[in-house]
Protein backbone atom coordinates (compact mmCIF):
# COMPACT_ATOMS: atom_id res chain seq x y z
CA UNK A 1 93.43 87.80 -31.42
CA UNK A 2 92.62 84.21 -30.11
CA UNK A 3 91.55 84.15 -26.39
CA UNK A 4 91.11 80.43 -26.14
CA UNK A 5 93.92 77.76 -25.80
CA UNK A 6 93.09 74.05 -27.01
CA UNK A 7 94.14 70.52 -24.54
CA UNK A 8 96.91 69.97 -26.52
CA UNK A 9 98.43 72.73 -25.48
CA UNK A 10 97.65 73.07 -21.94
CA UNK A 11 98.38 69.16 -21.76
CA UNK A 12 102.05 70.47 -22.34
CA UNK A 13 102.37 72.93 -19.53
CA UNK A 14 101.18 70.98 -16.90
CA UNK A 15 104.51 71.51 -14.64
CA UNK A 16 105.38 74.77 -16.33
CA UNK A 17 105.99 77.11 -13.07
CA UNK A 18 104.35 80.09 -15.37
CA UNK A 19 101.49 78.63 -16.01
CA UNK A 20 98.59 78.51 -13.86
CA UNK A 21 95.38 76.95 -14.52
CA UNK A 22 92.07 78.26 -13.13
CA UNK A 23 88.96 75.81 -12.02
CA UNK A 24 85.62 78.40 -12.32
CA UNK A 25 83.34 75.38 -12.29
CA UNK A 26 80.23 76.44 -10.64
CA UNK A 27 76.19 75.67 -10.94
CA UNK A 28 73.69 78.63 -10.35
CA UNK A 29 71.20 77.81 -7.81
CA UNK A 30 74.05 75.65 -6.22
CA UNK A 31 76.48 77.30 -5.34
CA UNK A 32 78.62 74.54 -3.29
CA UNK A 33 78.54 72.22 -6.27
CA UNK A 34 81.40 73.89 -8.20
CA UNK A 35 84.05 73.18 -5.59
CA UNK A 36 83.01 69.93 -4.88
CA UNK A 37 83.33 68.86 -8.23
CA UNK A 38 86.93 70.55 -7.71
CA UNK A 39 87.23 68.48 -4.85
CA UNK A 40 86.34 65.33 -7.10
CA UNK A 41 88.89 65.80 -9.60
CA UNK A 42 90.14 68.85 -11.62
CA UNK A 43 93.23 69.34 -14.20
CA UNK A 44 96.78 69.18 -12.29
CA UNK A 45 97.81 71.91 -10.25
CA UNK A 46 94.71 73.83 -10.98
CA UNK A 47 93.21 76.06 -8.33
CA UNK A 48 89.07 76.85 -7.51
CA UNK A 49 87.95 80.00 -8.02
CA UNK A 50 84.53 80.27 -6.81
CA UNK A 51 81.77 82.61 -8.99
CA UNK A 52 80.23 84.07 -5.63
CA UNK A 53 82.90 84.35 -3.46
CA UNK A 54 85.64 85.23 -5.22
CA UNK A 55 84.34 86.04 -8.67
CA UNK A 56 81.80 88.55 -7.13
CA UNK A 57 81.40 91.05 -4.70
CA UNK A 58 78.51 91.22 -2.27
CA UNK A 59 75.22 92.07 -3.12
CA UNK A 60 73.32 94.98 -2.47
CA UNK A 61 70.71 97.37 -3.55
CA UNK A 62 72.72 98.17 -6.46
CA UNK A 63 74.72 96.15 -8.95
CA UNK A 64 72.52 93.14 -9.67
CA UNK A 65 73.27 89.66 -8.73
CA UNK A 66 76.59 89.41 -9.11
CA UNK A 67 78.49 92.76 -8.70
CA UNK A 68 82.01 92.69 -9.59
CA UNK A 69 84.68 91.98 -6.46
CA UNK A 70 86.41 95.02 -5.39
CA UNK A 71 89.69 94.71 -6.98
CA UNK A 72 91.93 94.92 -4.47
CA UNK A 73 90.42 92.28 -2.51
CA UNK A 74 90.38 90.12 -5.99
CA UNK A 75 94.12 90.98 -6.39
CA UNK A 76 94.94 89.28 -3.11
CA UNK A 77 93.11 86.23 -4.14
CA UNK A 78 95.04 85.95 -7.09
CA UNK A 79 98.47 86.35 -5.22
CA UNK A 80 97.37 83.75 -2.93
CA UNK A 81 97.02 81.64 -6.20
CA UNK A 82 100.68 82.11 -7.47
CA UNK A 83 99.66 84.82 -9.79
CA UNK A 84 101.45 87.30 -11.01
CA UNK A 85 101.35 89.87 -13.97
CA UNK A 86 103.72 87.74 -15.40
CA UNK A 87 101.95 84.08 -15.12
CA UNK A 88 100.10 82.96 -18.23
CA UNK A 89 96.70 82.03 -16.65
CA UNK A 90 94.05 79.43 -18.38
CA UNK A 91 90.54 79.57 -17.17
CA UNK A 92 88.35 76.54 -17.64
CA UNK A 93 84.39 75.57 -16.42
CA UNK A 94 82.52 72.50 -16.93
CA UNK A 95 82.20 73.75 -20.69
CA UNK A 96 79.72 76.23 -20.30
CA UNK A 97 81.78 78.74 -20.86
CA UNK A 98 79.89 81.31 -19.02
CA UNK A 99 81.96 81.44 -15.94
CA UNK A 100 85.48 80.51 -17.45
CA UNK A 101 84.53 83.88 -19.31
CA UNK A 102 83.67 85.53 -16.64
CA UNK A 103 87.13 84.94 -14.79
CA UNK A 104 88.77 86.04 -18.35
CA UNK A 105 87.01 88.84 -17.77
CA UNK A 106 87.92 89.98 -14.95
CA UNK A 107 91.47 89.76 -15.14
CA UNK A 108 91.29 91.46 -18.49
CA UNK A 109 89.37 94.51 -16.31
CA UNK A 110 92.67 94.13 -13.82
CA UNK A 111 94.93 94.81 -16.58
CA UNK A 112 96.04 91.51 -16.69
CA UNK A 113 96.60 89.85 -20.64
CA UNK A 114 97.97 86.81 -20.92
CA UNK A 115 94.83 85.18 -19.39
CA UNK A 116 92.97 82.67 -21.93
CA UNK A 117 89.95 79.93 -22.07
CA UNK A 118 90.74 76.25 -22.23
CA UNK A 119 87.88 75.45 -25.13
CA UNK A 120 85.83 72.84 -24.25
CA UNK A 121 86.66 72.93 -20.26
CA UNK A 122 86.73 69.92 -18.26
CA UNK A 123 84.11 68.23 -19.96
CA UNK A 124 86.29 67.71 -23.36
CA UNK A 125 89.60 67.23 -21.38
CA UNK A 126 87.96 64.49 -19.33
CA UNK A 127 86.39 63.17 -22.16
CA UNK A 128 89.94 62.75 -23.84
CA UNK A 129 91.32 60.53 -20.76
CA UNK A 130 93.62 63.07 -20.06
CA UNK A 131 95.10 63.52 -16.19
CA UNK A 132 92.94 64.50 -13.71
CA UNK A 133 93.53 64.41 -9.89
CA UNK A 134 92.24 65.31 -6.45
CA UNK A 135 95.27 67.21 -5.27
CA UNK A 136 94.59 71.03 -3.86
CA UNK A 137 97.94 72.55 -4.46
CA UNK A 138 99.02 75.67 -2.91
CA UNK A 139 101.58 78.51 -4.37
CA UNK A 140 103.89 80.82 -2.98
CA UNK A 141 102.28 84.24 -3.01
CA UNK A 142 103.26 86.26 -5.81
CA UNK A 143 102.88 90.11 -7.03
CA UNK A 144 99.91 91.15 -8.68
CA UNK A 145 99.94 94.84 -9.86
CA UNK A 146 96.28 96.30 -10.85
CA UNK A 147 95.78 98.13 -13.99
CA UNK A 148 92.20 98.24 -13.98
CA UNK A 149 91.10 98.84 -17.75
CA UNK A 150 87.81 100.84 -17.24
CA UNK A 151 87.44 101.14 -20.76
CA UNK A 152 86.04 97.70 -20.82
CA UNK A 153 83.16 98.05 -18.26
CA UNK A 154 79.85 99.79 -18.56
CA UNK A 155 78.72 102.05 -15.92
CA UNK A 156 74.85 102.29 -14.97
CA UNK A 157 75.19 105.81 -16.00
CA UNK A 158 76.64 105.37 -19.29
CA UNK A 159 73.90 102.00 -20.70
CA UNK A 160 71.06 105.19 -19.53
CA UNK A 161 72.59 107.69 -21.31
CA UNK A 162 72.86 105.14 -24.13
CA UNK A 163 69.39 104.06 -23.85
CA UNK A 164 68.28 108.04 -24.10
CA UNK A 165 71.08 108.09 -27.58
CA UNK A 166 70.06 104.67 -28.96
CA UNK A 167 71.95 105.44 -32.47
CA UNK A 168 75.08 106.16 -31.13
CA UNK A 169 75.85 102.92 -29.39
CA UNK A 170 74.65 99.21 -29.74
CA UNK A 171 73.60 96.94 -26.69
CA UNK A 172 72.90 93.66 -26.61
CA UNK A 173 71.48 91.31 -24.19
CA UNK A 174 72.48 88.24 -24.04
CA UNK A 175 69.93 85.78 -22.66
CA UNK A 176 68.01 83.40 -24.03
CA UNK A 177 65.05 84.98 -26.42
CA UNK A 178 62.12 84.58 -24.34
CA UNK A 179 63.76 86.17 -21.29
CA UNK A 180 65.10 89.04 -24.08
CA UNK A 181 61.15 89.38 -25.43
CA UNK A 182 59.85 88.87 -21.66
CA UNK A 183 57.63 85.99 -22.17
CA UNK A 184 58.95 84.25 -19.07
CA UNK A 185 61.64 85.48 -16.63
CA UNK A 186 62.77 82.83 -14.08
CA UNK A 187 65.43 85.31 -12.11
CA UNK A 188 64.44 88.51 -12.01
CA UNK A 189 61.50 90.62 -10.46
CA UNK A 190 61.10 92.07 -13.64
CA UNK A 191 60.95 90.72 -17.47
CA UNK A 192 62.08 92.48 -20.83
CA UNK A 193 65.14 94.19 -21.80
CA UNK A 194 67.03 97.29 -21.75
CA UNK A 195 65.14 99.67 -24.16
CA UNK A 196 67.30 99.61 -26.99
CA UNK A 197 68.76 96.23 -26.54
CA UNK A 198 68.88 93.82 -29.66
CA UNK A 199 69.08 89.84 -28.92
CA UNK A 200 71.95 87.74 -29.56
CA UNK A 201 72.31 84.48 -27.25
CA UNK A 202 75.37 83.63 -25.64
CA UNK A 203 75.10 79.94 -25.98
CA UNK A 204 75.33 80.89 -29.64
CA UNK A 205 78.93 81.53 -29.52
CA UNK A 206 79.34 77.71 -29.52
CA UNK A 207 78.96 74.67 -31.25
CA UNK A 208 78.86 71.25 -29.66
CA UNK A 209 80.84 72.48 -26.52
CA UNK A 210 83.19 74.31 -28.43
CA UNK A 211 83.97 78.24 -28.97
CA UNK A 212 82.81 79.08 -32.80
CA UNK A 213 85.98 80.21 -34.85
CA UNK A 214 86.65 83.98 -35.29
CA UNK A 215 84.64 83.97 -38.66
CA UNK A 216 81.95 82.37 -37.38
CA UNK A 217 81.26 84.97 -34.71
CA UNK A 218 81.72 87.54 -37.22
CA UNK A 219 78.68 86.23 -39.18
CA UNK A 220 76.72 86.84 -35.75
CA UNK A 221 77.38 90.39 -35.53
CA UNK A 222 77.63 90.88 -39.36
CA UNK A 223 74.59 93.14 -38.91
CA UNK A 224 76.28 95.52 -35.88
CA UNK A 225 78.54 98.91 -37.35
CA UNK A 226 82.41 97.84 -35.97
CA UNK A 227 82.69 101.51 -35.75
CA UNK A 228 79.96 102.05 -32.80
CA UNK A 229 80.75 101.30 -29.15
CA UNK A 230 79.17 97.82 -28.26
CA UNK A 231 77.43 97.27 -24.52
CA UNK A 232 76.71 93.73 -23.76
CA UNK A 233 74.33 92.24 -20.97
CA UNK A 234 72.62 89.65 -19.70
CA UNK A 235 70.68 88.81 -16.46
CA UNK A 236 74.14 89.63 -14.22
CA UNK A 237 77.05 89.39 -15.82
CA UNK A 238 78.10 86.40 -16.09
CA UNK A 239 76.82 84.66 -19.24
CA UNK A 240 77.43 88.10 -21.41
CA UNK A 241 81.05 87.69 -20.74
CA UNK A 242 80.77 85.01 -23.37
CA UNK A 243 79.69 87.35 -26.11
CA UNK A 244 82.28 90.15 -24.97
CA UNK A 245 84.86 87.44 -26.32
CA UNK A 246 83.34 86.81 -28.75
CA UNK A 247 83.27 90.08 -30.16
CA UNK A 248 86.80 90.81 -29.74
CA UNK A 249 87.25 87.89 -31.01
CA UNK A 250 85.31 89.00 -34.22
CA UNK A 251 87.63 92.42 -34.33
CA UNK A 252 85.20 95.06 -32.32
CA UNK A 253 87.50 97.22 -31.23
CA UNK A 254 85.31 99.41 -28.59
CA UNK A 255 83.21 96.53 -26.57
CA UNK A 256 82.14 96.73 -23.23
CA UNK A 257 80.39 94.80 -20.40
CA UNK A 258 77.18 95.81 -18.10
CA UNK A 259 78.35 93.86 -15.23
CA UNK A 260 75.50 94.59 -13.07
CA UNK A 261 73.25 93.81 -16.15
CA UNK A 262 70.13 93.44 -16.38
CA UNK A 263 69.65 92.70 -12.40
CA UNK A 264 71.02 96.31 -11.98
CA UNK A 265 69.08 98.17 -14.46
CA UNK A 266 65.49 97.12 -12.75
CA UNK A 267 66.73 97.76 -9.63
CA UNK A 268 66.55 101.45 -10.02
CA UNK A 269 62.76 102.56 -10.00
CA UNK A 270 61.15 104.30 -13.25
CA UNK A 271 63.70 102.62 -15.51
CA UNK A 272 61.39 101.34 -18.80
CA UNK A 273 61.64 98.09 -19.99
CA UNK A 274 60.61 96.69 -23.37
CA UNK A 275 59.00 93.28 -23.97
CA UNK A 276 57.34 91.70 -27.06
CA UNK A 277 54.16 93.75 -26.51
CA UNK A 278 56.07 97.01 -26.56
């Protein structure tokens, strides 16, 4: 199935009342810089959607860095935005990815399907001189019914038991390779990875700015068994939701995401962790 939507296309439902378009721009480390590049200029109509405010709960001992919003606070936030279970949303960053994905996400988790990824975000669609503006538009609230889909999210309890079982399920984490080997860790109190965990990088999913075709994302998981249930991590959520795509997008039928990641899993003491030395 194809989760992202090309320019062209969004470029012709600019006015369409069913459509709404999603701004997730946002820059870790900060964390006001997202909306005022919204503030700047954005795609028509679109509305902000902020990583840490309204993409995330609040953080606490448990969860990691960015724990998931409680979904009925989330659901509000998207009624306030005109969306309802029957509005065809399109996410879009600065063409990361990362936290377009991460908004795909979570409306996928909310039962929510006809959400997709504008490939290439702003920066291509900018790039193309096509309309931006400085408008903040608001929308009449709407209905949003929750269906949360817990078969696509990874308890703490369930990556342990995994971790204990390491044949019957694969998990991968999702940051760079020296974080994944824990030669340097700029986040986290700890460095390594999940025992267990094999390394595929999320910015590989893409090539020059641009999601990788369904084949080619195949070819990175050519060496994972479609048949085993698939966990994938990162530092805290966020930039695995990338790799989630893109392994439904490559025809894994049983994938999951650690939301509290790794942020979660060294936040509970006498959990092991495996580096290059192990």
């Amino acid at each position: 199935m194809k989760y992202q939507v090309e320019k062209e296309w969004v470029l012709t439902k600019l006015d369409d009342p069913n459509i709404r378009i999603a701004d997730c721009r946002f820059k870790l480390g900060s964390p006001e810089e997202g909306r005022s590049l919204f503030n700047l200029s954005h795609i028509p109509n679109a509305v902000y959607f902020d990583l840490e405010k309204d993409l995330s709960g609040p953080v606490r001992e448990h969860g990691g860095r960015h724990p998931l919003p409680d979904p009925s606070q989330f659901s509000e936030v998207l009624k306030k935005a005109g969306i309802s279970r029957d509005t065809t949303v399109i996410a879009y960053d600065g063409g990361e990815g990362a936290f377009a994905a991460r908004f795909w996400w979570l409306l996928r988790y909310l039962g929510h399907e006809k959400v997709y990824v504008l490939n290439g975000g702003y920066k291509e669609w900018a790039e193309s001189g096509y309309p931006l503006n400085n408008k903040v538009q608001s929308f009449g609230p709407a209905e949003f019914k929750i269906e949360l889909q817990p078969d696509i999210l990874a308890s703490y309890e369930e990556v342990k038991e995994f971790t204990d079982h390491q044949d019957t399920a694969v998990i991968i984490d999702s940051r760079e390779a020296k974080r994944y080997l824990g030669l340097e860790e700029p986040i986290d109190k700890k460095a390594g990875h999940i025992p267990g965990a094999i390394n595929r990088v999320w910015l590989e999913a893409y090539k020059n700015g641009r999601f990788k075709e369904a084949e080619e994302q195949e070819k990175r998981f050519a060496d994972i068994d479609k048949n085993k249930p698939v966990i994938v991590y990162c530092g805290s959520g966020v930039t695995a939701a990338p790799n989630f795509l893109a392994l439904k997008e490559a025809g894994f039928p049983n994938v999951k995401l650690y939301a509290g990641s790794f942020s979660d899993w060294i936040s509970y003491d006498g959990n092991k962790i495996e580096t290059v030395e192990k």
